[in-house]
N, C-alpha and C. Protein backbone atom coordinates (compact mmCIF):
# COMPACT_ATOMS: atom_id res chain seq x y z
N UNK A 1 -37.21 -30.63 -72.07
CA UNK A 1 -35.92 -30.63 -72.71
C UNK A 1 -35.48 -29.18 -72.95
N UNK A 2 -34.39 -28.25 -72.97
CA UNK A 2 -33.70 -27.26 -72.68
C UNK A 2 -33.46 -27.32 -74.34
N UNK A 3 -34.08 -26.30 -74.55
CA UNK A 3 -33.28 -25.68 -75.92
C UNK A 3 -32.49 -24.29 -76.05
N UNK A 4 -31.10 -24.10 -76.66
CA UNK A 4 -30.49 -23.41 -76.26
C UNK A 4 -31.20 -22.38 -76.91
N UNK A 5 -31.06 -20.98 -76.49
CA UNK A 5 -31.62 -19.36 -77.78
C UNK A 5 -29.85 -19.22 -77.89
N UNK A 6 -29.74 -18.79 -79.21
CA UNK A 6 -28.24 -18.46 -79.69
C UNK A 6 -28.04 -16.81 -79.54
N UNK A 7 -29.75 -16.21 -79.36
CA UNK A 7 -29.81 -15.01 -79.26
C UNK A 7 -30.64 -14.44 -77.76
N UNK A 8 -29.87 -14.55 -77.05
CA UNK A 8 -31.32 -14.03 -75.78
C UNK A 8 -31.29 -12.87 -75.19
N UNK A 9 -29.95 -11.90 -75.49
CA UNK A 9 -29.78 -10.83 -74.63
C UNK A 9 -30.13 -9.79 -76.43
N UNK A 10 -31.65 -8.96 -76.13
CA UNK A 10 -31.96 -7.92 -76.73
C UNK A 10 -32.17 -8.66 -78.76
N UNK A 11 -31.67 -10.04 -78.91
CA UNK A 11 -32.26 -10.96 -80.09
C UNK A 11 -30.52 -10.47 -80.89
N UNK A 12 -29.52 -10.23 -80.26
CA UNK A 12 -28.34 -10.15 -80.78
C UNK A 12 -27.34 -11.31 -80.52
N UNK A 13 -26.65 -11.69 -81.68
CA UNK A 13 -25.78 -12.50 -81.63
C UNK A 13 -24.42 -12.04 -80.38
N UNK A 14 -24.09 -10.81 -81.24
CA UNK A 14 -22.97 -10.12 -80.35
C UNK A 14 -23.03 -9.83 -78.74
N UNK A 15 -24.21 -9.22 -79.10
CA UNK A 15 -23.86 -8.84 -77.01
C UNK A 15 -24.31 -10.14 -76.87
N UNK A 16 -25.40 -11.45 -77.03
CA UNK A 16 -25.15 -12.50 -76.69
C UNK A 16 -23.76 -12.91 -76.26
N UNK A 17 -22.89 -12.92 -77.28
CA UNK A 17 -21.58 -13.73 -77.24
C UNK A 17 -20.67 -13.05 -75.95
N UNK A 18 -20.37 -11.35 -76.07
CA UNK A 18 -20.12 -10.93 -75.31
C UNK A 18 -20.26 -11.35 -73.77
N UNK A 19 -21.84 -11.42 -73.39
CA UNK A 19 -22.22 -12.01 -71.92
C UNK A 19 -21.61 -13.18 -71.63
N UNK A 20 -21.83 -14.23 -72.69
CA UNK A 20 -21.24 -15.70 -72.51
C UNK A 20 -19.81 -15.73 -72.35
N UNK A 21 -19.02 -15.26 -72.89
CA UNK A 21 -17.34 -14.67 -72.75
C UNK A 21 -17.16 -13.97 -70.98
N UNK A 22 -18.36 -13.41 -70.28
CA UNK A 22 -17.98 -12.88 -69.28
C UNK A 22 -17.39 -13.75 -68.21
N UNK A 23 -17.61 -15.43 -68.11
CA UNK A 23 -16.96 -16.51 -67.39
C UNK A 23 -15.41 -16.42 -67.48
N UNK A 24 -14.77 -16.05 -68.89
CA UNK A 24 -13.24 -16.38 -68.54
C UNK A 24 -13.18 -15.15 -68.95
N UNK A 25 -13.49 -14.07 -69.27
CA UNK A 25 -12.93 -12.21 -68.58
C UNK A 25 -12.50 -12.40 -67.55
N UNK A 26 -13.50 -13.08 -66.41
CA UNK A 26 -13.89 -13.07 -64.83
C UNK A 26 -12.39 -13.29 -64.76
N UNK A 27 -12.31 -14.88 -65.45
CA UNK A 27 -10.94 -15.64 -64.84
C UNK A 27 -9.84 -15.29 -65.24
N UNK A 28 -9.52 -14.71 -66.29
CA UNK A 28 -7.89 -14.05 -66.75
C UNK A 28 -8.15 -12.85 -65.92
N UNK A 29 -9.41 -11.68 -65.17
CA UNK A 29 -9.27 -10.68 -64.83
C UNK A 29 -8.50 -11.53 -63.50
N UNK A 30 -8.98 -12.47 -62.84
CA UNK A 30 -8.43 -12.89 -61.53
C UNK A 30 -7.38 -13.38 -61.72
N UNK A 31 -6.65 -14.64 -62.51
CA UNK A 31 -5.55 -14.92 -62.18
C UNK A 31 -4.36 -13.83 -62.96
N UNK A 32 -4.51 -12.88 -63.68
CA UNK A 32 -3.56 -11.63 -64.61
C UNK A 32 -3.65 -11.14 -63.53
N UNK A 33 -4.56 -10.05 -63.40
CA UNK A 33 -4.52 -8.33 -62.82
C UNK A 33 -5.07 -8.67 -61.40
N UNK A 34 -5.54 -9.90 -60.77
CA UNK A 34 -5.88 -9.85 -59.15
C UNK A 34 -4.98 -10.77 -58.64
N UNK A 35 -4.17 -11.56 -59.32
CA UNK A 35 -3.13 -12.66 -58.71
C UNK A 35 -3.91 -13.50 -57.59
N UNK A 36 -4.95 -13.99 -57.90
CA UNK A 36 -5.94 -14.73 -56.67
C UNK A 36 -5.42 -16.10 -57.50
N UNK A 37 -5.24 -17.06 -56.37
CA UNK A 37 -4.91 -18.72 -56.71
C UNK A 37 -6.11 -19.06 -57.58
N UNK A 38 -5.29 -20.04 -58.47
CA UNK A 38 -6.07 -20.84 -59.56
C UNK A 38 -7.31 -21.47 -59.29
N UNK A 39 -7.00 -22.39 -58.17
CA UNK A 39 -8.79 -22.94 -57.92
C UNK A 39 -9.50 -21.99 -56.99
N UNK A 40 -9.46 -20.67 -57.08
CA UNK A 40 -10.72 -20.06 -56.21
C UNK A 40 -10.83 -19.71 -57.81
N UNK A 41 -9.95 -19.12 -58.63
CA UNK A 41 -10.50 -17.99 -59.56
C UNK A 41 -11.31 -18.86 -60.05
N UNK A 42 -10.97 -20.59 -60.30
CA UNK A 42 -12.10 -21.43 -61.22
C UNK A 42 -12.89 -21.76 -60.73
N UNK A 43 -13.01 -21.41 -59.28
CA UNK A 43 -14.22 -21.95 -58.87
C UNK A 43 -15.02 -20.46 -59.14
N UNK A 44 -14.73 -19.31 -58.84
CA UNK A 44 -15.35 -17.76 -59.16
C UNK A 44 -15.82 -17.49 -60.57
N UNK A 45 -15.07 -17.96 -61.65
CA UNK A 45 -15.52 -18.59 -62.94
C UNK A 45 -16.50 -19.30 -62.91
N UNK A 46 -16.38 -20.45 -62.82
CA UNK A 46 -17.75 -21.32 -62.64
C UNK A 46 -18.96 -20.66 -61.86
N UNK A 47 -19.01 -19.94 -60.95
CA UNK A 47 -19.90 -19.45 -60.44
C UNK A 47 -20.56 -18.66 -61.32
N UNK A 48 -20.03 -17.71 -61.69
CA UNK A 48 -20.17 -16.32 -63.07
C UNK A 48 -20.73 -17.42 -64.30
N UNK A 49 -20.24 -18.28 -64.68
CA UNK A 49 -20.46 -19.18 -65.79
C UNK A 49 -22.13 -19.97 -65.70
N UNK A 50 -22.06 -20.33 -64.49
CA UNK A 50 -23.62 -20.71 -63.61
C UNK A 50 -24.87 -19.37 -63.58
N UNK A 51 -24.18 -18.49 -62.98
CA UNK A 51 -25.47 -17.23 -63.31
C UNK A 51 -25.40 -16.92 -64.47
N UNK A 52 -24.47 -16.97 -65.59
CA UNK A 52 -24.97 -16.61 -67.08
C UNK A 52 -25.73 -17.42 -67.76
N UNK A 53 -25.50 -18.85 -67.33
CA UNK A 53 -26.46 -19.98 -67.82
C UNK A 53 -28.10 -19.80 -67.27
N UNK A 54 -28.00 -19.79 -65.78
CA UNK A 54 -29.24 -19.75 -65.77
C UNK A 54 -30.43 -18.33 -65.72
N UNK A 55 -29.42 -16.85 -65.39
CA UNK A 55 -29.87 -16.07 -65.49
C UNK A 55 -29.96 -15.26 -66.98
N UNK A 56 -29.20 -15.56 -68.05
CA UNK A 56 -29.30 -15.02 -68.96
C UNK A 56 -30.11 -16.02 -70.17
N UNK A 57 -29.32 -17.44 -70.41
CA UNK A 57 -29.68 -18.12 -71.32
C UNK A 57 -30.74 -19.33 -70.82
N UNK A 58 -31.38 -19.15 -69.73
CA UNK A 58 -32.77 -19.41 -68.92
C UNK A 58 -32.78 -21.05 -68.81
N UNK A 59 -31.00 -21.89 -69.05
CA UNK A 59 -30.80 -22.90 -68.77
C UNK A 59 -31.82 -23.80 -66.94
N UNK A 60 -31.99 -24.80 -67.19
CA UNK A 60 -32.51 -24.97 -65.61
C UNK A 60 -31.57 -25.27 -64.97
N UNK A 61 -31.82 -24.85 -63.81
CA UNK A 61 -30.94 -25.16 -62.68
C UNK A 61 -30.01 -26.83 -62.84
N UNK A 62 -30.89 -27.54 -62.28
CA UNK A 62 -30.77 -28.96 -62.48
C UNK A 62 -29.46 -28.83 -63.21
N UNK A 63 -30.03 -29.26 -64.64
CA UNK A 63 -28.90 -29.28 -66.12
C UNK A 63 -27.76 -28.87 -65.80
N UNK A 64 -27.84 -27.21 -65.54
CA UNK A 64 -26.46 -26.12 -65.15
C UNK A 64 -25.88 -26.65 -63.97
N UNK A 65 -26.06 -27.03 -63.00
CA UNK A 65 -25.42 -27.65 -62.12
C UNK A 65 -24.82 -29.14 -62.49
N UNK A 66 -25.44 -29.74 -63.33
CA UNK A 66 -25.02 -31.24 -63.79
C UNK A 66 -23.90 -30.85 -64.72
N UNK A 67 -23.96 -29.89 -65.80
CA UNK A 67 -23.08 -29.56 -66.79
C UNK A 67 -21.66 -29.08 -66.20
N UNK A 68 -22.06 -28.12 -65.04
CA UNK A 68 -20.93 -28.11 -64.23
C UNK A 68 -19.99 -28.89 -63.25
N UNK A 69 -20.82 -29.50 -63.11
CA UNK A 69 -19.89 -31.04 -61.89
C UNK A 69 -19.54 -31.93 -63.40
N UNK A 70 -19.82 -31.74 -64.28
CA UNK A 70 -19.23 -32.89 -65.31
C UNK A 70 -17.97 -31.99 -65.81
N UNK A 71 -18.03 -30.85 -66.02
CA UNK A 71 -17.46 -30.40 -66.67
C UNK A 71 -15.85 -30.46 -65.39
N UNK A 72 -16.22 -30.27 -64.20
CA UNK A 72 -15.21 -30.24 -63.09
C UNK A 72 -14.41 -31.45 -63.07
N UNK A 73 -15.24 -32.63 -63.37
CA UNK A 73 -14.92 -33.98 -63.14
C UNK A 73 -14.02 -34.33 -64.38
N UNK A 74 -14.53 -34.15 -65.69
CA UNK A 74 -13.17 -33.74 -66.59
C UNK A 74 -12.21 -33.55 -66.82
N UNK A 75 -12.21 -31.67 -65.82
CA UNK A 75 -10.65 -31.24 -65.38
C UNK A 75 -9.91 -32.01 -64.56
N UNK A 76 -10.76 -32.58 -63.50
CA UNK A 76 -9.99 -33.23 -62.37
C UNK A 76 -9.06 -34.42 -63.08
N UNK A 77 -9.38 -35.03 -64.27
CA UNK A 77 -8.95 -36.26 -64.30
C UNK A 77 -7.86 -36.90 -64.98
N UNK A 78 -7.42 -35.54 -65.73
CA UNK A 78 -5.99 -35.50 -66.28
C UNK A 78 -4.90 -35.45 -65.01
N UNK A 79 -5.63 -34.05 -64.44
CA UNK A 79 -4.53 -33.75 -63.00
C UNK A 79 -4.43 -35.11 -62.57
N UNK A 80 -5.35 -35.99 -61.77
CA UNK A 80 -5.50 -37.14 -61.23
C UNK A 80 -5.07 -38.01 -61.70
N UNK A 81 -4.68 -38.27 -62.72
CA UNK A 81 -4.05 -39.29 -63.70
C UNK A 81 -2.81 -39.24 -63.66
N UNK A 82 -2.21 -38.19 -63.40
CA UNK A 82 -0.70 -37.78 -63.39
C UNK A 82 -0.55 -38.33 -62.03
């Protein structure tokens, strides 16, 4: 079972939080200041969002990939509903 650390980068809350925030930096840096279309930047997000999970907060693969196709399937289903 995956328990989250609230602290894993250096036992700090802050630069913790900081790293975890680097997923939608990524994505306002791409769709503001790089004008790249919406579903690459979210898919380039999600990617960035995937290596912070499993490279920083030592999430498993598995999980991080499940958390992410749920989390996709979500978005999709408002759009899809319309």
């Amino acid at each position: 079972m995956y328990v989250q650390q609230y602290a894993p980068v250096l036992g700090s809350l802050a630069i913790s939080s900081a790293v975890a925030a680097l997923p939608l930096l990524v994505l306002f840096v791409l769709l503001g200041g790089l004008r790249v279309r919406a579903w690459l930047a979210s898919l380039i997000a999600l990617a960035v969002a995937l290596v912070v999970a499993i490279a920083v907060y030592a999430m498993p693969v598995g999980q991080a990939l499940l958390a992410g196709s749920e989390g996709a399937v979500f978005g999709f289903f408002p759009i899809l509903w319309i």
